[in-house]
PDB file of N, CA and C in Angstrom:
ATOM      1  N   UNK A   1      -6.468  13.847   8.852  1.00  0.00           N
ATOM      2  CA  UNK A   1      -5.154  13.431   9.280  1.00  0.00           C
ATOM      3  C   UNK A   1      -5.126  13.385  10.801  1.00  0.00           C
ATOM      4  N   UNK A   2      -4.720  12.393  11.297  1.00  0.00           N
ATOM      5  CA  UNK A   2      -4.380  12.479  12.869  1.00  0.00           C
ATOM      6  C   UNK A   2      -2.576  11.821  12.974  1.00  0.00           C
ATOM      7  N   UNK A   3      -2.659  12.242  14.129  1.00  0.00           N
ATOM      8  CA  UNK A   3      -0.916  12.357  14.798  1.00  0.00           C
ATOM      9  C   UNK A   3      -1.361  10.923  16.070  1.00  0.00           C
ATOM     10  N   UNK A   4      -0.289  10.257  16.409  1.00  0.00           N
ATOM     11  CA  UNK A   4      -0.571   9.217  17.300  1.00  0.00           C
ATOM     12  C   UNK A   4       0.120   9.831  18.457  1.00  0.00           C
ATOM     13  N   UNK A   5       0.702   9.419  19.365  1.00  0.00           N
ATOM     14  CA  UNK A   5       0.964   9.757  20.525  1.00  0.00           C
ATOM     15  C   UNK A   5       2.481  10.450  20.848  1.00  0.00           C
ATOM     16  N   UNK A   6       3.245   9.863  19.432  1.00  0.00           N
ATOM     17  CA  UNK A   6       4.672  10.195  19.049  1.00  0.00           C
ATOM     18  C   UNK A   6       4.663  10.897  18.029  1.00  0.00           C
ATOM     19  N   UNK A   7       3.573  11.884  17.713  1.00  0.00           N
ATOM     20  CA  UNK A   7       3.930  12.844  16.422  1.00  0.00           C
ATOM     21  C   UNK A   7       3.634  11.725  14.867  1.00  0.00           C
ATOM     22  N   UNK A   8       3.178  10.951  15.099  1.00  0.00           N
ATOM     23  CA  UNK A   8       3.595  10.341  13.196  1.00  0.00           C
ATOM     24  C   UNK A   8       2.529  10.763  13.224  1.00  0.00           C
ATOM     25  N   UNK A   9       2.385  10.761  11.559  1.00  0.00           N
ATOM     26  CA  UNK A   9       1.094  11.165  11.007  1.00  0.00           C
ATOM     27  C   UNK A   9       0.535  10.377  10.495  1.00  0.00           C
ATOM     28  N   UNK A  10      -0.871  10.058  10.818  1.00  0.00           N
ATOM     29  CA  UNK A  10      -1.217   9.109  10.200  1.00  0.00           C
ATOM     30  C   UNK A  10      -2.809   9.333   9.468  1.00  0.00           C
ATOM     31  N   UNK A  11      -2.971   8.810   8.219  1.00  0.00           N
ATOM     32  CA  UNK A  11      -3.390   9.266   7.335  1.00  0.00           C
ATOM     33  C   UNK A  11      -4.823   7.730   6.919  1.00  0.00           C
ATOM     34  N   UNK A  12      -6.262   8.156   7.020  1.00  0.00           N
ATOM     35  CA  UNK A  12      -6.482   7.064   6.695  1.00  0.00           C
ATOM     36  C   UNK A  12      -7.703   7.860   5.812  1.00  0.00           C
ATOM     37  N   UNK A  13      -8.155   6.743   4.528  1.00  0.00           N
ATOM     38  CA  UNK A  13      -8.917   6.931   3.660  1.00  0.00           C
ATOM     39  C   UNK A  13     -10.290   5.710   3.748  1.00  0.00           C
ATOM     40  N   UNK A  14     -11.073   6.675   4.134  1.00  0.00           N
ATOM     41  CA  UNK A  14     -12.663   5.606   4.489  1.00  0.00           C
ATOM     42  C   UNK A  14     -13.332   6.416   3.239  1.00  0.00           C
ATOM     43  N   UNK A  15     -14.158   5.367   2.654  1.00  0.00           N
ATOM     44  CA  UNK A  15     -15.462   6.080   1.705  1.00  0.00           C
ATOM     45  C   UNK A  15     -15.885   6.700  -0.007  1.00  0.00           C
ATOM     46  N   UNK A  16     -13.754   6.117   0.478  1.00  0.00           N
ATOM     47  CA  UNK A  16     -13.945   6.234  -1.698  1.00  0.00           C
ATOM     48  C   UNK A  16     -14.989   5.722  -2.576  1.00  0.00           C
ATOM     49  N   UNK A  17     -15.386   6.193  -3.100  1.00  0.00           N
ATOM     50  CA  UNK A  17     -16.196   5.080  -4.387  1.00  0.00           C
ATOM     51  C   UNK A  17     -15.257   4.152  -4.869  1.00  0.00           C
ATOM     52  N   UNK A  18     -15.655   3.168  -4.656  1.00  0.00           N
ATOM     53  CA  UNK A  18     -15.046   1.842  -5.604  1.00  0.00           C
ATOM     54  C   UNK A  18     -15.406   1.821  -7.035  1.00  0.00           C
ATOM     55  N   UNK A  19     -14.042   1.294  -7.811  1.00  0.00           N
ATOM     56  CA  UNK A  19     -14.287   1.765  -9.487  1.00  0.00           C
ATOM     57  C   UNK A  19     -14.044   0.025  -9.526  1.00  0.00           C
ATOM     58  N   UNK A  20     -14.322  -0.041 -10.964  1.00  0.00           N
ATOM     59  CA  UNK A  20     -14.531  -1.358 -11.388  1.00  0.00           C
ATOM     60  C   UNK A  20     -13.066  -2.226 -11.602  1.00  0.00           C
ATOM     61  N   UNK A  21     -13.339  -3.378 -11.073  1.00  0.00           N
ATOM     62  CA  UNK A  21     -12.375  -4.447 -11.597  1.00  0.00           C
ATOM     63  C   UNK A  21     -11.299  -4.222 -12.897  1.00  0.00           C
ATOM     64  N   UNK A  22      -9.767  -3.583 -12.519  1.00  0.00           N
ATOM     65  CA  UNK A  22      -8.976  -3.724 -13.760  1.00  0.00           C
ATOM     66  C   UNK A  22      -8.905  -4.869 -14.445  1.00  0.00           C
ATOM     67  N   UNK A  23      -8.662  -5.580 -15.423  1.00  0.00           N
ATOM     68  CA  UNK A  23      -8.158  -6.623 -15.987  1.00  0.00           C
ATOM     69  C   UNK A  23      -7.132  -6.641 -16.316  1.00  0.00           C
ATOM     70  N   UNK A  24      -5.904  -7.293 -16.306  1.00  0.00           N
ATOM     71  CA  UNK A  24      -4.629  -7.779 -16.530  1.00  0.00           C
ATOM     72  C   UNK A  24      -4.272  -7.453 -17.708  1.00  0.00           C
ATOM     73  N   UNK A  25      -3.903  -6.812 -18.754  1.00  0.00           N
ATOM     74  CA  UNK A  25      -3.563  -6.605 -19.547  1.00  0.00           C
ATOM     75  C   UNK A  25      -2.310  -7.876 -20.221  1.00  0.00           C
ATOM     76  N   UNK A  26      -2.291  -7.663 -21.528  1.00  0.00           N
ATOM     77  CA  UNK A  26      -1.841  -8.410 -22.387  1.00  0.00           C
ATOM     78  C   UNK A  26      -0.159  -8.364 -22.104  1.00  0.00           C
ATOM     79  N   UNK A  27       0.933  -8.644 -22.030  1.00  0.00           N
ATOM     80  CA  UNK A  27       2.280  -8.476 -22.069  1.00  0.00           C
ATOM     81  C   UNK A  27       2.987  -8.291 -23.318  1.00  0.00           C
ATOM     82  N   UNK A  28       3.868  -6.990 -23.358  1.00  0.00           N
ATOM     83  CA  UNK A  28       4.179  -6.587 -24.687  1.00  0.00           C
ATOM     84  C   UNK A  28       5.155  -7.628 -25.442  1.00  0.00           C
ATOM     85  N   UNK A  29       5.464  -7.337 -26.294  1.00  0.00           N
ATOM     86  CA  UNK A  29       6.859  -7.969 -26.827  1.00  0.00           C
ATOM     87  C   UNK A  29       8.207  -7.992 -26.409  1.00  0.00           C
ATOM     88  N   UNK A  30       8.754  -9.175 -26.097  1.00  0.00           N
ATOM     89  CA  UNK A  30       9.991  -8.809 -25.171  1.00  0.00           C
ATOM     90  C   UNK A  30      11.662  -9.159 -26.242  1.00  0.00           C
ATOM     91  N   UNK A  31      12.563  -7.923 -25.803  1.00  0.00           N
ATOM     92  CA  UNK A  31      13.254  -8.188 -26.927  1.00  0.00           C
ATOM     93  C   UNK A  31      14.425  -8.992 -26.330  1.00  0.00           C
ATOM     94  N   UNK A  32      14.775 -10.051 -27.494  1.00  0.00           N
ATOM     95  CA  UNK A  32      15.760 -10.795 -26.738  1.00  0.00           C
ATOM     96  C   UNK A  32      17.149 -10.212 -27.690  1.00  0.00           C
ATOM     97  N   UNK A  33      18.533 -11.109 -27.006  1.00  0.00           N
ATOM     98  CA  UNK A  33      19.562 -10.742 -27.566  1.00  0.00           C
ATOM     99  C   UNK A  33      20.161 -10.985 -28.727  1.00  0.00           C
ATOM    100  N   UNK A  34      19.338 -11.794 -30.070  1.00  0.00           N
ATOM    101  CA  UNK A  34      19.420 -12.101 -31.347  1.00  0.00           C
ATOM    102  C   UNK A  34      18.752 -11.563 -32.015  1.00  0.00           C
ATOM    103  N   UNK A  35      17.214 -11.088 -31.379  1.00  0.00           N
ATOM    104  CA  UNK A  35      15.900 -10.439 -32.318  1.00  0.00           C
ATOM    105  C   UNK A  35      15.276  -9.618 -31.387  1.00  0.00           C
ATOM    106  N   UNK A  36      15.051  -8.602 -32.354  1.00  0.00           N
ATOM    107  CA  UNK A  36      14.495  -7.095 -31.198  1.00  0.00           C
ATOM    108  C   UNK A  36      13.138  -7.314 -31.901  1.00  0.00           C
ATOM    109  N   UNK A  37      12.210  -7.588 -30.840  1.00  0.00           N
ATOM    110  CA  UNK A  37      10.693  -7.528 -31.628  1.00  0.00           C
ATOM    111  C   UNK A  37       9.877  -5.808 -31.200  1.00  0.00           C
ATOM    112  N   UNK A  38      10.651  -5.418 -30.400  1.00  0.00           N
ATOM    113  CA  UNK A  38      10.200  -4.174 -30.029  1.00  0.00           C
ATOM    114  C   UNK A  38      11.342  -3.054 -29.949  1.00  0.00           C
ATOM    115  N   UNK A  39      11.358  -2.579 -31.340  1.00  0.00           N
ATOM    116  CA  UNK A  39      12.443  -1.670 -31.370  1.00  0.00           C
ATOM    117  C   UNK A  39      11.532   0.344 -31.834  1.00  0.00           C
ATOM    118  N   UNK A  40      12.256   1.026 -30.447  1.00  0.00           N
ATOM    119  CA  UNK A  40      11.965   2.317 -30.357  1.00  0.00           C
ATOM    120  C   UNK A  40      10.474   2.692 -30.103  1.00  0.00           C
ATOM    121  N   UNK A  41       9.804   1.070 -29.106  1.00  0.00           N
ATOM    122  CA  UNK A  41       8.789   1.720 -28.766  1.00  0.00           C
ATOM    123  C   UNK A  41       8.879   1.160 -26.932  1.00  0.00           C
ATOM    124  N   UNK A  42       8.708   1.979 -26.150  1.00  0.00           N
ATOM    125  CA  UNK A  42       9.025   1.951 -24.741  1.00  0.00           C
ATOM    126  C   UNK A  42       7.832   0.689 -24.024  1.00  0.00           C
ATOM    127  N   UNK A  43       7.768   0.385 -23.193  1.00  0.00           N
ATOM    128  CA  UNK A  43       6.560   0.056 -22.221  1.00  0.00           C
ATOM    129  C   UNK A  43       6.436   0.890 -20.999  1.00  0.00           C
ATOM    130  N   UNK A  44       5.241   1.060 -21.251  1.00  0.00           N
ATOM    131  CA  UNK A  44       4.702   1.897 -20.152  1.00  0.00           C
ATOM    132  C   UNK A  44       3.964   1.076 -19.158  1.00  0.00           C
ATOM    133  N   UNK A  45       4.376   0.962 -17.594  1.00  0.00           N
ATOM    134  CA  UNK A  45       3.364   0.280 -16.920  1.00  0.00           C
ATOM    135  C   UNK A  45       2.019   0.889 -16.885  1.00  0.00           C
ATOM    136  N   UNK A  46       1.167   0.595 -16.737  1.00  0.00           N
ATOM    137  CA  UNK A  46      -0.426   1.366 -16.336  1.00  0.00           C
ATOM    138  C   UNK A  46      -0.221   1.211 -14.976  1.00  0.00           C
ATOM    139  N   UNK A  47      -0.727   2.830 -14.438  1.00  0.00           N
ATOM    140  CA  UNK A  47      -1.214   2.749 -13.061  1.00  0.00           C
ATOM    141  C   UNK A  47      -2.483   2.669 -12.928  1.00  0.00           C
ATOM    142  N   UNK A  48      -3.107   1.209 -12.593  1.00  0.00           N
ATOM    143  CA  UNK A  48      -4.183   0.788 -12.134  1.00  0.00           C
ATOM    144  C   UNK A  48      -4.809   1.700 -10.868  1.00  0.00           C
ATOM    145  N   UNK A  49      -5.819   1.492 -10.561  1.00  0.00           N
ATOM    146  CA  UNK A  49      -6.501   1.490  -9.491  1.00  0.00           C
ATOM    147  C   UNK A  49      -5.718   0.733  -7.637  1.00  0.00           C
ATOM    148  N   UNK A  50      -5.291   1.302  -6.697  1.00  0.00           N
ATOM    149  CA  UNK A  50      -4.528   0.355  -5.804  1.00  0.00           C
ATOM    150  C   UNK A  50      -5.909  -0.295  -5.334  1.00  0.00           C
ATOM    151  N   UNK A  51      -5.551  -1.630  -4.949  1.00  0.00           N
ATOM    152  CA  UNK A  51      -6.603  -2.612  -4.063  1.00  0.00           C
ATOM    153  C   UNK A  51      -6.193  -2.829  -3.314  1.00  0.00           C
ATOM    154  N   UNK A  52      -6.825  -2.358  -2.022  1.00  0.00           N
ATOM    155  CA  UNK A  52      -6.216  -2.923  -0.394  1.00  0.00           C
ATOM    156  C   UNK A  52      -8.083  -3.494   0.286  1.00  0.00           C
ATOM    157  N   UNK A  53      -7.377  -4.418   1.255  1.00  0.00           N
ATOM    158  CA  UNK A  53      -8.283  -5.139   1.700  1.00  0.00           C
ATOM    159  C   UNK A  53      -8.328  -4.989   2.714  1.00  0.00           C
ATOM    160  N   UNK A  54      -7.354  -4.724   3.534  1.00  0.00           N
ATOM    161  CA  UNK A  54      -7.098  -4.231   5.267  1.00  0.00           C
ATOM    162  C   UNK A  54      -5.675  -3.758   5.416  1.00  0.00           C
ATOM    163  N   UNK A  55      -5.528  -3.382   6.370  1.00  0.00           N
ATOM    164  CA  UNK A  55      -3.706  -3.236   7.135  1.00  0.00           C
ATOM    165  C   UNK A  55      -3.592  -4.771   7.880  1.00  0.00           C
ATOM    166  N   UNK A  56      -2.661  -5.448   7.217  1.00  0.00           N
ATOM    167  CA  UNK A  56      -2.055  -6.275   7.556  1.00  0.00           C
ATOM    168  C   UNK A  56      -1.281  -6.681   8.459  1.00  0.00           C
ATOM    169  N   UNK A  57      -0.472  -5.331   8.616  1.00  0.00           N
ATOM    170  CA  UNK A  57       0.564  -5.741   9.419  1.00  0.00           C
ATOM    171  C   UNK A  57       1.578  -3.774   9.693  1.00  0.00           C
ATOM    172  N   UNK A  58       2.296  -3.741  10.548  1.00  0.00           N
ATOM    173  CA  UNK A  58       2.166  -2.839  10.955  1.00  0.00           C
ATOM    174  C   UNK A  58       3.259  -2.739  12.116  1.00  0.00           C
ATOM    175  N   UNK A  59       4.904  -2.317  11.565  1.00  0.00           N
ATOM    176  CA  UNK A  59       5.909  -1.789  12.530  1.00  0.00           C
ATOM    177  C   UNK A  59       6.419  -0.765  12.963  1.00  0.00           C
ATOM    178  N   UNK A  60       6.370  -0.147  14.213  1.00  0.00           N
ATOM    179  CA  UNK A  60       6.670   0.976  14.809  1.00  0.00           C
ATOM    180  C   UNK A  60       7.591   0.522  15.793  1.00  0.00           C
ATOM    181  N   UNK A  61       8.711   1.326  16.052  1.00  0.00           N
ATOM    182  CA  UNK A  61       9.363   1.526  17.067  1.00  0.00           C
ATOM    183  C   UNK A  61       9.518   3.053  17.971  1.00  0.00           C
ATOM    184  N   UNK A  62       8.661   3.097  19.019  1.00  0.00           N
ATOM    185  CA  UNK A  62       8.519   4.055  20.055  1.00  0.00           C
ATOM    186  C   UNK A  62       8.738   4.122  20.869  1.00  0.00           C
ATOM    187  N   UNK A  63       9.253   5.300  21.556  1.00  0.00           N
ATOM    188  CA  UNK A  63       9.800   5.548  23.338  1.00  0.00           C
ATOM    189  C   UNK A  63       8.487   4.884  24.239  1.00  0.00           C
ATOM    190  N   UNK A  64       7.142   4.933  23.694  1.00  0.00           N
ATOM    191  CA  UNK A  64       6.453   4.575  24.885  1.00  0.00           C
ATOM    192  C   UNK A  64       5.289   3.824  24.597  1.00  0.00           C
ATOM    193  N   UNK A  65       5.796   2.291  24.521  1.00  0.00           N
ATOM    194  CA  UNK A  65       4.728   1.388  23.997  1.00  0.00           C
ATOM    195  C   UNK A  65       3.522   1.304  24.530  1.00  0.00           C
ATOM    196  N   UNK A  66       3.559   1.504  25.683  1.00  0.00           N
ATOM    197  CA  UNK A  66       2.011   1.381  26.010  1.00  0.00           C
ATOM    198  C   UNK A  66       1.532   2.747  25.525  1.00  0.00           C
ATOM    199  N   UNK A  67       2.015   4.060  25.231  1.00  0.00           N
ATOM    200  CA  UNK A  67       1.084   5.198  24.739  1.00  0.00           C
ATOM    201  C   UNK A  67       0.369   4.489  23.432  1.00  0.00           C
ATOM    202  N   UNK A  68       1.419   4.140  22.623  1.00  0.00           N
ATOM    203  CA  UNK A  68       1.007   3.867  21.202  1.00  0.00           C
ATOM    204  C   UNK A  68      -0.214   2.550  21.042  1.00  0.00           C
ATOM    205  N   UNK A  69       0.542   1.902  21.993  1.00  0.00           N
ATOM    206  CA  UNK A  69      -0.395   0.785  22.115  1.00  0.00           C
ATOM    207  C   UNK A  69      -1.796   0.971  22.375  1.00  0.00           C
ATOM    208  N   UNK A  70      -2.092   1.818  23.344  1.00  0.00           N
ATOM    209  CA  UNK A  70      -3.365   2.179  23.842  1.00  0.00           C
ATOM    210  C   UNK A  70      -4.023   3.171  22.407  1.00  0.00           C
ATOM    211  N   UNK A  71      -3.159   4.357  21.893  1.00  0.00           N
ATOM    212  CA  UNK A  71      -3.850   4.846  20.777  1.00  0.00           C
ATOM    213  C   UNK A  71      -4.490   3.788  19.725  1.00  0.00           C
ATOM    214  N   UNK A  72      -3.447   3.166  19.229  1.00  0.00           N
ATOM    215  CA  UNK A  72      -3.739   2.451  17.832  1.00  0.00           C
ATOM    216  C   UNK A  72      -5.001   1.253  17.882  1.00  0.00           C
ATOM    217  N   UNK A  73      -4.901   0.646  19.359  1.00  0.00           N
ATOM    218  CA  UNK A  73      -6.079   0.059  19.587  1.00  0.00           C
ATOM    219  C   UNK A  73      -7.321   0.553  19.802  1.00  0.00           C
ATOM    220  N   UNK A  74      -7.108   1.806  20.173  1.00  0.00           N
ATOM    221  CA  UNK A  74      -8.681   2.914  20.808  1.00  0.00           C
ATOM    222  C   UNK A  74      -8.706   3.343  19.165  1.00  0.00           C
ATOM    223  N   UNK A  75      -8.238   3.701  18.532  1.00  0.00           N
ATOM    224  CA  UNK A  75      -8.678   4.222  17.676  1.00  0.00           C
ATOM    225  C   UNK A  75      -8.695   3.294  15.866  1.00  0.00           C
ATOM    226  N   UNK A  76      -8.099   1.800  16.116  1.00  0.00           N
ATOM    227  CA  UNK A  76      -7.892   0.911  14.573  1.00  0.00           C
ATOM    228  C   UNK A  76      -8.426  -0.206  15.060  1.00  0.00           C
ATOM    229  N   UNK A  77      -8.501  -0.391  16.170  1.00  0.00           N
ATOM    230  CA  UNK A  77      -9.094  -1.904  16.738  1.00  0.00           C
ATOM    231  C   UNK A  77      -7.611  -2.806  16.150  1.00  0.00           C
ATOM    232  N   UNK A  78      -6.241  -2.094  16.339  1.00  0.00           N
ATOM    233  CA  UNK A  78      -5.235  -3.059  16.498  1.00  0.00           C
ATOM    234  C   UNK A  78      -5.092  -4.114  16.954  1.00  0.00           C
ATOM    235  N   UNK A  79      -4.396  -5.015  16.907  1.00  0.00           N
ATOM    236  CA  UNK A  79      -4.058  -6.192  17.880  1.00  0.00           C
ATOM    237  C   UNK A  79      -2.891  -6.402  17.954  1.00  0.00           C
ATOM    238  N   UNK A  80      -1.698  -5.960  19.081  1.00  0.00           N
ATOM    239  CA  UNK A  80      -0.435  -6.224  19.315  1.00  0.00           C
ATOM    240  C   UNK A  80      -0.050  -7.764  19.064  1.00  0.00           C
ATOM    241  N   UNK A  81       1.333  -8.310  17.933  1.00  0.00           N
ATOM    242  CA  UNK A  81       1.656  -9.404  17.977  1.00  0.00           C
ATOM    243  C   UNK A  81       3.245  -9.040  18.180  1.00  0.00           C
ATOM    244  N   UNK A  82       4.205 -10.258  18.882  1.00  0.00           N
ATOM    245  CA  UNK A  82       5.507 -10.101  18.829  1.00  0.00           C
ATOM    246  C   UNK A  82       5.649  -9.113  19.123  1.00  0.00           C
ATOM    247  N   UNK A  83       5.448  -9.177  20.104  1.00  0.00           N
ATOM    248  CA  UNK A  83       5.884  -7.426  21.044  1.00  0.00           C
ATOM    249  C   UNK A  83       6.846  -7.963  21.889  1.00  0.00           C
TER     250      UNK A  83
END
């Protein structure tokens, strides 16, 4: 865990093992308002595996932009846009 220049905490995960490709699962029965095709059994979402590919994008508002600025780039290889 590291702290940036304003106290946030910031939290990054390098080095997980990668698990295999989920597949999309099938969609249950959906009940409409004449015919219940799914009566007294719930849907449960599955919690998959999360897939991230990078940080995208990324808003902070701080007393001292150039502190933060200088951290997040020394240490994420940031790139300030719409500043």
């Amino acid at each position: 865990m590291l702290r940036d220049p304003h106290g946030f905490r910031v939290e990054v995960v390098h080095g997980i093992a990668e698990v295999e490709s989920q597949p999309f699962g099938s969609s249950a029965p959906v009940n409409h308002p004449f015919e219940a095709r799914r009566v007294n059994d719930p849907v449960r979402p599955r919690r998959p595996a999360v897939s991230v590919a990078r940080l995208g994008h990324l808003v902070t508002e701080v007393p001292n932009f150039r502190a933060a600025y200088g951290w997040y780039t020394a240490h994420f290889g940031l790139i300030p846009t719409d500043v």
